[in-house]
C-alpha atoms as a PDB file:
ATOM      1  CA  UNK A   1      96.995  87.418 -97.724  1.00  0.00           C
ATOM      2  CA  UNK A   2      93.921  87.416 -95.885  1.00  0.00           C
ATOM      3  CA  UNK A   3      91.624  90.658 -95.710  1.00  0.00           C
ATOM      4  CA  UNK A   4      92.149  90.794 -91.961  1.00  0.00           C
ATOM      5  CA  UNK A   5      96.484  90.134 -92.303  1.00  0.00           C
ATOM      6  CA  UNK A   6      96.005  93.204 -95.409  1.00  0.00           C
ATOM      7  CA  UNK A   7      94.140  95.335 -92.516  1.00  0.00           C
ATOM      8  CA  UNK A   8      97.584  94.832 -90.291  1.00  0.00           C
ATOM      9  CA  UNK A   9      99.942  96.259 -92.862  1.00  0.00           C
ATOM     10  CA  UNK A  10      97.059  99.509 -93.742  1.00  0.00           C
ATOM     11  CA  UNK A  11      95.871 101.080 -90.833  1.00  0.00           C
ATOM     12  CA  UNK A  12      93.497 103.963 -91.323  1.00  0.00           C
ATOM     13  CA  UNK A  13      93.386 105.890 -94.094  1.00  0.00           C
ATOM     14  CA  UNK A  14      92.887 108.694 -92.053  1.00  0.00           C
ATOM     15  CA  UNK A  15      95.788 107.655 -90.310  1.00  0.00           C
ATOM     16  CA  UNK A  16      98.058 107.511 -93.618  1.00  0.00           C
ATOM     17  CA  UNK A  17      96.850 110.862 -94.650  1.00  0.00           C
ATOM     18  CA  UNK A  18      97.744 112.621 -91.292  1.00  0.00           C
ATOM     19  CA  UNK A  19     101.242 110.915 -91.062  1.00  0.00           C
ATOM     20  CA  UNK A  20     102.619 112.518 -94.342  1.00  0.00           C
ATOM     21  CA  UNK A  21     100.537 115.360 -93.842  1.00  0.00           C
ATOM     22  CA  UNK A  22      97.859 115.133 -96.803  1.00  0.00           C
ATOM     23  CA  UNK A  23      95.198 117.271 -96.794  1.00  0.00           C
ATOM     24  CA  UNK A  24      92.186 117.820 -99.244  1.00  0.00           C
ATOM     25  CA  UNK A  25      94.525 121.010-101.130  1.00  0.00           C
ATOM     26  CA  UNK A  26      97.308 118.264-101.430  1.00  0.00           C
ATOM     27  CA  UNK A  27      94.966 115.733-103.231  1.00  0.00           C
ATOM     28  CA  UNK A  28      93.490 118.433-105.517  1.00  0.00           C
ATOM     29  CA  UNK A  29      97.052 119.654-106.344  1.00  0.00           C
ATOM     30  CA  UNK A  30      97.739 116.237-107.534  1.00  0.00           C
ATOM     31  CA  UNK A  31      94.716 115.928-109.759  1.00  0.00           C
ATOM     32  CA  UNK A  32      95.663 119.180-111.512  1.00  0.00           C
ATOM     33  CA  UNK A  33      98.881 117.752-111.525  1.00  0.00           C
ATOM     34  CA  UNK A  34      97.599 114.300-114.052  1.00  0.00           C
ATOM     35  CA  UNK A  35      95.078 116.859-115.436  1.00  0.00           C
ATOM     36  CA  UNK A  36      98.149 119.078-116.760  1.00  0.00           C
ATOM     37  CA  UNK A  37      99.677 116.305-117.941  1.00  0.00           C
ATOM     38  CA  UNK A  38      97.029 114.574-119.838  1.00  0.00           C
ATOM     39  CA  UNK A  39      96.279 111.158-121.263  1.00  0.00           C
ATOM     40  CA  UNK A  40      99.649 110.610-121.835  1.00  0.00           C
ATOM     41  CA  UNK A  41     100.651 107.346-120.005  1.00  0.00           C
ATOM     42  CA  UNK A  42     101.744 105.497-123.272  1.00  0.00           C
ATOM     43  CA  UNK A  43     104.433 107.838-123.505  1.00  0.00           C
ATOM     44  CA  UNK A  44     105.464 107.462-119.638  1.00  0.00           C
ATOM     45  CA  UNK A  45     105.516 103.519-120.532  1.00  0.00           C
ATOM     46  CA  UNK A  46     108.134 104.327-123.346  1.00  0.00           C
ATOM     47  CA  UNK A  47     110.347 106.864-121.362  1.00  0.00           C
ATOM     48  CA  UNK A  48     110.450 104.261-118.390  1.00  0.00           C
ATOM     49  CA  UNK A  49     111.104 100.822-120.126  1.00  0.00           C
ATOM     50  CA  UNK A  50     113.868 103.461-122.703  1.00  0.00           C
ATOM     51  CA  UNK A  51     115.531 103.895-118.958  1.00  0.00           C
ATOM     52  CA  UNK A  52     114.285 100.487-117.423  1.00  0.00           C
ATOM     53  CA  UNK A  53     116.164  98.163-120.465  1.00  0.00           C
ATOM     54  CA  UNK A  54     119.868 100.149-119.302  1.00  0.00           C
ATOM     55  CA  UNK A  55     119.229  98.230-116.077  1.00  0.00           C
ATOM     56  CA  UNK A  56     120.176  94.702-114.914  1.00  0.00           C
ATOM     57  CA  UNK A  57     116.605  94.631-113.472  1.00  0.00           C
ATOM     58  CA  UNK A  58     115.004  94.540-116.731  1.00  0.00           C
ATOM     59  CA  UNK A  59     116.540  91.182-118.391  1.00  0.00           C
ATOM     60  CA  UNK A  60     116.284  89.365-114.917  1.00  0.00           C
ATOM     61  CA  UNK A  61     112.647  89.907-114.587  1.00  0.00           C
ATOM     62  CA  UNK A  62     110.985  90.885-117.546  1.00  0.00           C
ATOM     63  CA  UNK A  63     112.290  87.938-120.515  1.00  0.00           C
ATOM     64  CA  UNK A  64     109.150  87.169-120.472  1.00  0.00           C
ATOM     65  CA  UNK A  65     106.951  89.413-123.140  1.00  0.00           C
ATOM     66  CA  UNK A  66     103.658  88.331-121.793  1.00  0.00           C
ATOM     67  CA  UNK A  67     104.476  89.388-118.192  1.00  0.00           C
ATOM     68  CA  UNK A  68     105.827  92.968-119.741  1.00  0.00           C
ATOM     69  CA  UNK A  69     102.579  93.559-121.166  1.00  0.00           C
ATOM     70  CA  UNK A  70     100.692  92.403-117.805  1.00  0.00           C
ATOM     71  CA  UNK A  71     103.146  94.785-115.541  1.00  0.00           C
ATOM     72  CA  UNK A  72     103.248  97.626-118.228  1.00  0.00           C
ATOM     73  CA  UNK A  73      99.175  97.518-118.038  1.00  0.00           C
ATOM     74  CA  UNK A  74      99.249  97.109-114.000  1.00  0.00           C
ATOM     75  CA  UNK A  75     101.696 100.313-114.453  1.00  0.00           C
ATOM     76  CA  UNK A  76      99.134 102.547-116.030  1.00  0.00           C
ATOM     77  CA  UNK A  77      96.380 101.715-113.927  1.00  0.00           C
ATOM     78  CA  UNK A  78      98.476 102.564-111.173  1.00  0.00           C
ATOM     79  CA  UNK A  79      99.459 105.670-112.065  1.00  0.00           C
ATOM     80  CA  UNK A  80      96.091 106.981-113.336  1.00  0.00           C
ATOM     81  CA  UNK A  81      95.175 105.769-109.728  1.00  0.00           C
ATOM     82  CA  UNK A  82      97.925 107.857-107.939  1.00  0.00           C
ATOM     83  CA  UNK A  83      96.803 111.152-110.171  1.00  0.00           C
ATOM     84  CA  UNK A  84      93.003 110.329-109.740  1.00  0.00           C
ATOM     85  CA  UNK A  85      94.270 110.729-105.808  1.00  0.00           C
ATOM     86  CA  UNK A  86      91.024 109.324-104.544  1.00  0.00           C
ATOM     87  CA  UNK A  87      92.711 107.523-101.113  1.00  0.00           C
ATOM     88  CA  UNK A  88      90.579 105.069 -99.845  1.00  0.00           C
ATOM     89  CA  UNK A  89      90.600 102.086 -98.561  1.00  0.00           C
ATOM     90  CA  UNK A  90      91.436 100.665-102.015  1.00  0.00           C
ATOM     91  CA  UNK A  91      94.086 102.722-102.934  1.00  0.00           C
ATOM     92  CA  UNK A  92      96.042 101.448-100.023  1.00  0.00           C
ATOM     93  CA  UNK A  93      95.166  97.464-100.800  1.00  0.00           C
ATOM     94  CA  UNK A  94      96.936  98.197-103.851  1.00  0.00           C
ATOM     95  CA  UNK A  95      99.441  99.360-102.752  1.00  0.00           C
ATOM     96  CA  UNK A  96      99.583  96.615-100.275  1.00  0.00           C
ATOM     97  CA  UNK A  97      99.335  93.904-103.575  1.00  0.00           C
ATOM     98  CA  UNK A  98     102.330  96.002-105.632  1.00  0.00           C
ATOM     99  CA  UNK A  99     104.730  95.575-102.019  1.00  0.00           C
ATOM    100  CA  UNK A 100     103.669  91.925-101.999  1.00  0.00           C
ATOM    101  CA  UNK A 101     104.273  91.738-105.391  1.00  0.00           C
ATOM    102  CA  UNK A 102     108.037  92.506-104.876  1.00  0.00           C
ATOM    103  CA  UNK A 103     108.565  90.512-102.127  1.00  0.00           C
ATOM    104  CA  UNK A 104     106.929  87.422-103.960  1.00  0.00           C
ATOM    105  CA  UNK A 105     109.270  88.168-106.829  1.00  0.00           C
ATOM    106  CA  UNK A 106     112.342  89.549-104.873  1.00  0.00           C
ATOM    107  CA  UNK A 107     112.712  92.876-106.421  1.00  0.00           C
ATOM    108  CA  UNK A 108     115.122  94.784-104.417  1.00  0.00           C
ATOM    109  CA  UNK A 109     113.753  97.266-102.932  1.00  0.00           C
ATOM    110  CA  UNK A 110     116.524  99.870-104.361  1.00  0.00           C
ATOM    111  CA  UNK A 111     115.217  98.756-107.700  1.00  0.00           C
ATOM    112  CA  UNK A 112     111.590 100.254-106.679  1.00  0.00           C
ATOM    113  CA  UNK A 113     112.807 103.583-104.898  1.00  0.00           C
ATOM    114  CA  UNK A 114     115.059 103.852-108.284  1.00  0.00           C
ATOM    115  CA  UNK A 115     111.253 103.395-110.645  1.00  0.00           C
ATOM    116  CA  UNK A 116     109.694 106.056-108.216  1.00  0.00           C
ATOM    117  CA  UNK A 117     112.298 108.263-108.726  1.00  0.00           C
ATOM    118  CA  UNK A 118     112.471 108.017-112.867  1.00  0.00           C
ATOM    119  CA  UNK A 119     109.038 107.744-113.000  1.00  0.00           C
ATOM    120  CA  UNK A 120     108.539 111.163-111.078  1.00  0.00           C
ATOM    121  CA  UNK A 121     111.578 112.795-113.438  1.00  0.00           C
ATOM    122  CA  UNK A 122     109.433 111.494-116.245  1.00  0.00           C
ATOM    123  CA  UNK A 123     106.409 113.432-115.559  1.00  0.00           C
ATOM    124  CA  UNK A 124     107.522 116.149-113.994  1.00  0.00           C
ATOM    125  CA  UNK A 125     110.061 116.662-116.785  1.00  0.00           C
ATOM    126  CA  UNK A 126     109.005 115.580-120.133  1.00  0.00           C
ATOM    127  CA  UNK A 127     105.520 114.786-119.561  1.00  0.00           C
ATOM    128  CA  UNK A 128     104.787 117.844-118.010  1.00  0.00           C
ATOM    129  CA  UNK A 129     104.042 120.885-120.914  1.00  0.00           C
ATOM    130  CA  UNK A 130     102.632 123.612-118.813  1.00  0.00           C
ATOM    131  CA  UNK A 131      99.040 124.700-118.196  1.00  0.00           C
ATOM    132  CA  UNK A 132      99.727 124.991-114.307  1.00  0.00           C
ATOM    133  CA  UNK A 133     100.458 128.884-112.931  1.00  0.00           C
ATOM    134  CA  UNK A 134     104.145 128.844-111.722  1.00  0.00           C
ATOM    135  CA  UNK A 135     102.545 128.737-107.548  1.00  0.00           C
ATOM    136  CA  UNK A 136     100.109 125.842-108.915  1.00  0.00           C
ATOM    137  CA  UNK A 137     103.021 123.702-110.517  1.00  0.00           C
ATOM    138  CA  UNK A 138     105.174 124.629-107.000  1.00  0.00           C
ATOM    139  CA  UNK A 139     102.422 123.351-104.669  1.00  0.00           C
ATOM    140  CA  UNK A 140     101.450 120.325-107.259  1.00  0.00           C
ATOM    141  CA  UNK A 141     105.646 118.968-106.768  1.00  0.00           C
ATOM    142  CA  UNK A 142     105.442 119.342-102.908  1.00  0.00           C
ATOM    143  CA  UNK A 143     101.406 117.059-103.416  1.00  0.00           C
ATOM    144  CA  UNK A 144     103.171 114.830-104.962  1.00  0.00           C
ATOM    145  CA  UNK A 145     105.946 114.144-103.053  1.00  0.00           C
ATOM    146  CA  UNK A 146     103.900 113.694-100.177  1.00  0.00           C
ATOM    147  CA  UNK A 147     101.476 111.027-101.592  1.00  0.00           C
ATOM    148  CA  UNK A 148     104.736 109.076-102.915  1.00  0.00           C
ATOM    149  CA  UNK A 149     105.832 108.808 -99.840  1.00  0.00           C
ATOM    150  CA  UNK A 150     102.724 107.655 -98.801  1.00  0.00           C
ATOM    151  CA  UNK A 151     102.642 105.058-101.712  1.00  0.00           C
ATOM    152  CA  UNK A 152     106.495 104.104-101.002  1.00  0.00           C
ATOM    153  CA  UNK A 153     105.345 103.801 -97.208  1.00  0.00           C
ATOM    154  CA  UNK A 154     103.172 101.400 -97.811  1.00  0.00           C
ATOM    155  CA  UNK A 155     105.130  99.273 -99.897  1.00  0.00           C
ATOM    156  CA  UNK A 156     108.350  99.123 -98.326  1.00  0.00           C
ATOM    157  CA  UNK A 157     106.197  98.104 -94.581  1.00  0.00           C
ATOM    158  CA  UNK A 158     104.618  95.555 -96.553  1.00  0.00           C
ATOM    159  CA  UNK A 159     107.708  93.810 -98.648  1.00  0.00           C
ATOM    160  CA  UNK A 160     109.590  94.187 -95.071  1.00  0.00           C
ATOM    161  CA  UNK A 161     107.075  92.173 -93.278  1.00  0.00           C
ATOM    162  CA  UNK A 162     106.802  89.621 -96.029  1.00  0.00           C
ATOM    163  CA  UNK A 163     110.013  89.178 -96.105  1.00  0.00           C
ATOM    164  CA  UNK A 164     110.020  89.124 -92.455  1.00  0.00           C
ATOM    165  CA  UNK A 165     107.621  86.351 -92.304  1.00  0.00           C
ATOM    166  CA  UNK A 166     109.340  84.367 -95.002  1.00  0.00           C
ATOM    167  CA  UNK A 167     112.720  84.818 -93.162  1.00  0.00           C
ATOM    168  CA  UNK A 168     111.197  83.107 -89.788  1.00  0.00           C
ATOM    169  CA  UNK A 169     109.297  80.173 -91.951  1.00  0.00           C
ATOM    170  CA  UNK A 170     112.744  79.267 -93.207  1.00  0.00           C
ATOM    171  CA  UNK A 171     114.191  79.651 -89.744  1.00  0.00           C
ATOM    172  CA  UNK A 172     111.778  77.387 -88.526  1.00  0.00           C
ATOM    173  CA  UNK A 173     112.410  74.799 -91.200  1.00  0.00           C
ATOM    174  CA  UNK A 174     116.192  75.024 -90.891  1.00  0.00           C
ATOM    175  CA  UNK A 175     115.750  74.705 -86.785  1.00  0.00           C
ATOM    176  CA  UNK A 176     113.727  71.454 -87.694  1.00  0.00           C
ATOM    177  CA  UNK A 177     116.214  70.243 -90.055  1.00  0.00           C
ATOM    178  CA  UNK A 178     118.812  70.900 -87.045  1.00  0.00           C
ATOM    179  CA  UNK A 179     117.191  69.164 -84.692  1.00  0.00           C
ATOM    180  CA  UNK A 180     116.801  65.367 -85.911  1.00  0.00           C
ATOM    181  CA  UNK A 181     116.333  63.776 -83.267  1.00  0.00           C
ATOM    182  CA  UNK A 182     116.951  59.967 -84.527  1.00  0.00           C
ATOM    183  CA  UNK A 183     115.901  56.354 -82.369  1.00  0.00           C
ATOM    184  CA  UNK A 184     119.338  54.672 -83.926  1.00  0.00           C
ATOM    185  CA  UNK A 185     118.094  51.551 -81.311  1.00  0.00           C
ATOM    186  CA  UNK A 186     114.906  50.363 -79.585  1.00  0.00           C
ATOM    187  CA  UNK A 187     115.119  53.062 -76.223  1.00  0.00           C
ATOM    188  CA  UNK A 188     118.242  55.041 -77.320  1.00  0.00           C
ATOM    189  CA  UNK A 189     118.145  58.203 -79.139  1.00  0.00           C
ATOM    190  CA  UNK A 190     120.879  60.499 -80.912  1.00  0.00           C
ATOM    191  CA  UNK A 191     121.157  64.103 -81.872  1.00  0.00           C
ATOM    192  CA  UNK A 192     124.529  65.092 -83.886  1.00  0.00           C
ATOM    193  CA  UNK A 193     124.732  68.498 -83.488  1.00  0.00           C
ATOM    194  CA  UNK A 194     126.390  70.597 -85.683  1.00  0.00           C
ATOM    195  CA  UNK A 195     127.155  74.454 -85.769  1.00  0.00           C
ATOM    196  CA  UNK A 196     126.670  76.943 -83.479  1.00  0.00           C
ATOM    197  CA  UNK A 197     124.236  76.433 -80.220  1.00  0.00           C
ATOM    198  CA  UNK A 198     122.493  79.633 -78.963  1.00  0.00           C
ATOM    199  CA  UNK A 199     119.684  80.070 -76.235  1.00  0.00           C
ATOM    200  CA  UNK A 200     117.161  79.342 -79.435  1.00  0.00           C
ATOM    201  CA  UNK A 201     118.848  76.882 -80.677  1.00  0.00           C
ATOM    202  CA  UNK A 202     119.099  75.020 -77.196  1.00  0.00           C
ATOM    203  CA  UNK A 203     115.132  75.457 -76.432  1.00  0.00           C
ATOM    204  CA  UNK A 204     114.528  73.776 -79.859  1.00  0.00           C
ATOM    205  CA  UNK A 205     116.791  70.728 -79.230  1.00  0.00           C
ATOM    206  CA  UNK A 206     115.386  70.369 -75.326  1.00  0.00           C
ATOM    207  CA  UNK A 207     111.889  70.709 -76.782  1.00  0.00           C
ATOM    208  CA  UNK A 208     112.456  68.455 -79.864  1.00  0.00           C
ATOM    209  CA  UNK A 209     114.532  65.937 -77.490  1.00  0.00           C
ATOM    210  CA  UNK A 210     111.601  65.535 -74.701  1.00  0.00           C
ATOM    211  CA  UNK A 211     109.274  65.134 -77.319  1.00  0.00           C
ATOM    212  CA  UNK A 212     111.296  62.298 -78.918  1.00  0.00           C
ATOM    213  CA  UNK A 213     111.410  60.522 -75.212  1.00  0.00           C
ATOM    214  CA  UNK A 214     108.168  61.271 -74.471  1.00  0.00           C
ATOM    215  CA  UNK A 215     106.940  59.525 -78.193  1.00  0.00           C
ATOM    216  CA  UNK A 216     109.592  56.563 -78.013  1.00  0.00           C
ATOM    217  CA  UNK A 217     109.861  55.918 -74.318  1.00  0.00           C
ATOM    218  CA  UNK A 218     113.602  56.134 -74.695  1.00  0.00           C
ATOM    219  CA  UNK A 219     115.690  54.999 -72.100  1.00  0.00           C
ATOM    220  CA  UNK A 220     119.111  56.710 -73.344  1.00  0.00           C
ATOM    221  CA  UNK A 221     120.058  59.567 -75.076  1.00  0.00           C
ATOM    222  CA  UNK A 222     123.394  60.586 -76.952  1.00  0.00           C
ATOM    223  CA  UNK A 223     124.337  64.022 -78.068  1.00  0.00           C
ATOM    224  CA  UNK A 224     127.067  64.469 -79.715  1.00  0.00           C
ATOM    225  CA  UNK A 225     129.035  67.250 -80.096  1.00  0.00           C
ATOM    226  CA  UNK A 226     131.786  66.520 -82.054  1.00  0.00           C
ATOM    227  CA  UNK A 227     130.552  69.346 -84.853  1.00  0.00           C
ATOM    228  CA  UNK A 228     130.321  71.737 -82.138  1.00  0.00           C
ATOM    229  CA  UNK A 229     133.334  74.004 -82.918  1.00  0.00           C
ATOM    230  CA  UNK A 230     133.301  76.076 -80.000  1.00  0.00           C
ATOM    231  CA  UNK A 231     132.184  75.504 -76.417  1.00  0.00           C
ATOM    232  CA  UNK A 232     131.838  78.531 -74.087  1.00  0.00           C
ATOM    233  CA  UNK A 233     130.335  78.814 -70.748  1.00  0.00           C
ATOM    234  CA  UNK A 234     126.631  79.660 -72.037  1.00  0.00           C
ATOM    235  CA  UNK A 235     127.235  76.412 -74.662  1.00  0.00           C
ATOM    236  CA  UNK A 236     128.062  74.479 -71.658  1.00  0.00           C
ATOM    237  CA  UNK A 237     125.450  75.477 -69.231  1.00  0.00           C
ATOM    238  CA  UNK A 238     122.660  74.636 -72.422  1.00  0.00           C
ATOM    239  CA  UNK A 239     124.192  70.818 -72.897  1.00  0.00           C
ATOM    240  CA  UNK A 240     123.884  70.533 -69.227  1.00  0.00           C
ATOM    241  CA  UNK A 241     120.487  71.582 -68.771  1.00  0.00           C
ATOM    242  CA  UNK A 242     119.506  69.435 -71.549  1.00  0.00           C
ATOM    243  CA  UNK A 243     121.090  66.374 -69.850  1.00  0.00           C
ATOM    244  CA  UNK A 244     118.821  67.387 -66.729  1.00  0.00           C
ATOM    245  CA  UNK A 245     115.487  68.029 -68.489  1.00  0.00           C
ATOM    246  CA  UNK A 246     115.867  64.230 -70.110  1.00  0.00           C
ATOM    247  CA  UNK A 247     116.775  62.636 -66.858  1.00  0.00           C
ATOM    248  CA  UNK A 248     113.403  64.108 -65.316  1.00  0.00           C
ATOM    249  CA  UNK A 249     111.876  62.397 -68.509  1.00  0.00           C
ATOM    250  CA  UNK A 250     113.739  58.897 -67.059  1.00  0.00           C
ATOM    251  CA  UNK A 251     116.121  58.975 -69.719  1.00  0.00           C
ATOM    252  CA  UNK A 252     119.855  58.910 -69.386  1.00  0.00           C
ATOM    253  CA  UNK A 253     121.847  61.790 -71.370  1.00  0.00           C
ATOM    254  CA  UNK A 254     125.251  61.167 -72.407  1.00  0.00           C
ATOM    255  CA  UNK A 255     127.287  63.451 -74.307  1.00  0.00           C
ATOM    256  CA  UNK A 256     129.663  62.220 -76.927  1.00  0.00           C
ATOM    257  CA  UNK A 257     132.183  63.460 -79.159  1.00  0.00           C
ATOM    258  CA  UNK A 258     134.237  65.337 -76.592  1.00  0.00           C
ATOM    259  CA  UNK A 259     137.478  66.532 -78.165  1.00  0.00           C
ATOM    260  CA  UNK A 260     140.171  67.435 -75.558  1.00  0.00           C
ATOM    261  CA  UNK A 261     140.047  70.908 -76.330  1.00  0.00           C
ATOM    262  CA  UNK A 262     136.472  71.272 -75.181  1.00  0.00           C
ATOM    263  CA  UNK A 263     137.265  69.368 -72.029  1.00  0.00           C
ATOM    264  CA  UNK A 264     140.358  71.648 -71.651  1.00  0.00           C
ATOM    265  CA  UNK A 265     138.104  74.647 -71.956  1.00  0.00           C
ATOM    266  CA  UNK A 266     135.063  73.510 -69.636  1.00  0.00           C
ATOM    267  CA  UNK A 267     137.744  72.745 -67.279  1.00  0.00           C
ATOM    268  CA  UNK A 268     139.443  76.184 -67.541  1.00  0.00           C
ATOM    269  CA  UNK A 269     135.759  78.097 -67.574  1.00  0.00           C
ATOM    270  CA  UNK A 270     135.381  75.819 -64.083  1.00  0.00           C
ATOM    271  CA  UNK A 271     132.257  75.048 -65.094  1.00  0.00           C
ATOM    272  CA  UNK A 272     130.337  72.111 -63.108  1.00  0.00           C
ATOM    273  CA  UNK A 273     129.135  69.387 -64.969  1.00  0.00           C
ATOM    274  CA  UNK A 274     127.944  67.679 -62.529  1.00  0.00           C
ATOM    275  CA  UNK A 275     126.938  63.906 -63.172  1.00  0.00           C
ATOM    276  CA  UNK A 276     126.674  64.593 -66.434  1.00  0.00           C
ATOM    277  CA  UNK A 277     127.956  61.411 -68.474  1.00  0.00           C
ATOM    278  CA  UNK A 278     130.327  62.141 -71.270  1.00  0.00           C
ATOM    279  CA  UNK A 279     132.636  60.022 -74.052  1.00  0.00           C
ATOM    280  CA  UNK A 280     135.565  60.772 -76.416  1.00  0.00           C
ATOM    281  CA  UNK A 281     133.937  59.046 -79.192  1.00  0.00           C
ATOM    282  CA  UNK A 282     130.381  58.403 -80.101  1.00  0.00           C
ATOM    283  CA  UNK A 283     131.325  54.560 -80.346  1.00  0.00           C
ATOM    284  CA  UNK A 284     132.189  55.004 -76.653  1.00  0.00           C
ATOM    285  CA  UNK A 285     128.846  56.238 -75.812  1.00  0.00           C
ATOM    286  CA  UNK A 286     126.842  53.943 -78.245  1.00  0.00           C
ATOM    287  CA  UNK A 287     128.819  50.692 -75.802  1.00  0.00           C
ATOM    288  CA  UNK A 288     127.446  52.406 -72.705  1.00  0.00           C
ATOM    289  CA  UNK A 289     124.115  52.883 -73.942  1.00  0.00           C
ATOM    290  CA  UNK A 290     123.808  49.420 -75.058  1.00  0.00           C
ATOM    291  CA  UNK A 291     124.898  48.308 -71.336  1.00  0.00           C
ATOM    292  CA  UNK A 292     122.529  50.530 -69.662  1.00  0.00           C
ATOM    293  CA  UNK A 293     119.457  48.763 -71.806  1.00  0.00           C
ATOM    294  CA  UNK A 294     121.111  45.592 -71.554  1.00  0.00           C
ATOM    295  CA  UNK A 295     122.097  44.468 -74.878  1.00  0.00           C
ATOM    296  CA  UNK A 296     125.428  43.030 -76.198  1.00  0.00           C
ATOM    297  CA  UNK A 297     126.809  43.266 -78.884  1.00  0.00           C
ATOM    298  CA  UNK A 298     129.940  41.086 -80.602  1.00  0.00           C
ATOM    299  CA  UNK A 299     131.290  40.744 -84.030  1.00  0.00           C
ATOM    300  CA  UNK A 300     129.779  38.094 -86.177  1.00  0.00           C
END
């Protein structure tokens, strides 16, 4: 991620601060917080991986005893980072890397409130020894909190709009797969379509379809519909406007694959076709194509 896209998931971090309420007394509570507590994070790596190993988290993503000792390491720095509570610009980025981090690696996102939630049991309850007056240790809990939820903030916005962006590149891939456009004959095109056809789908079929023409100089074009399961009237009214954005290209659309149920149902919606040419079978339409270029074809 670029440091302009990893300015997009921050903001300010004046902004982050005022939004959970942080002040300077919260971020001082905190440090006498890790103070109390001491250099102690060896023992927070053993209470957490005791808990983390009961969990099917741990043998799906940590069989690998290098990458423990990289994530155990990457642990500790963090959390001498959250008690340090110096929030800066850094602090968020790395906050930013740990959310990318899941999403890259597909950690659920219950799996990382469950961590934040053991790991704050861990040092509030056996890390935690004293040395804080009872109102200290009461306004320290209520610090905390406050900058986990910053932390958490953070990292949840950023695995959602990784996963976000991931989620539309596949999208995008699978409408391009859907969409195959084939020349099956010099100037005559087909599209099987398959599935279900939605206002997106149907802009990314027109759009791939004019392109085709446009490339091949196509002088017919079959769709067929034969794995289209159901045709309603906003199904309908997308095949026909496709049929009328290719004639404007000089093309002629036919439509193939009609089973008598759809043509029961378009009749029933009354919905007008128009000229638009259609055929039971897509042999049908391939014989009219090959009239309408003029070639003939006959069994050897």
């Amino acid at each position: 991620m670029t440091n302009e896209s990893q300015g997009e998931f921050l903001g300010s971090v004046e902004e982050h601060l005022l939004i959970h309420g942080i002040k300077p007394d919260d971020l001082e509570n905190v440090r006498k917080f890790g103070a109390a507590i001491g250099d102690r994070m060896p023992e927070y790596i053993r209470h957490f991986y005791a808990w983390l190993e009961t969990r099917p988290d741990y043998r799906e993503y940590f069989h690998d005893g290098d990458l423990l000792g990289r994530v155990q390491s990457s642990q500790i720095d963090h959390w001498q980072s959250f008690f340090d509570a110096r929030v800066d610009e850094a602090y968020l980025a790395t906050r930013v890397q740990l959310g990318e981090a899941h999403a890259r690696i597909g950690l659920p996102l219950p799996s990382y409130f469950a961590g934040v939630s053991q790991s704050f049991v861990i040092f509030t309850e056996k890390l935690y020894e004293g040395g804080l007056s009872p109102e200290e240790h009461a306004a320290s809990m209520i610090s905390i909190v406050k900058l986990l939820n910053l932390d958490t903030t953070i990292v949840v916005d950023t695995f959602s709009k990784l996963v976000a962006e991931q989620f539309a590149e596949q999208s995008m891939a699978l409408a391009e797969m859907s969409t195959p456009v084939t020349a099956i004959w010099d100037d005559i095109l087909m599209l099987p379509i398959v599935g279900i056809i939605d206002s997106n789908r149907a802009q990314d079929v027109m759009a791939a379809v004019l392109a085709k023409i446009m490339e091949t100089r196509a002088k017919v074009f079959i769709m067929d519909i034969s794995g289209v399961a159901v045709v309603d009237t906003a199904v309908a009214n997308h095949l026909i406007k496709i049929t009328k954005a290719t004639k404007l290209m000089g093309c002629e659309c036919m439509i193939s694959g009609l089973s008598p149920a759809i043509a029961q149902t378009i009749v029933d919606l009354g919905i007008e076709t128009g000229d638009v040419r259609t055929t039971t079978t897509l042999r049908d339409a391939l014989e009219v194509g090959f009239a309408t270029i003029g070639v003939s074809v006959s069994r050897a």
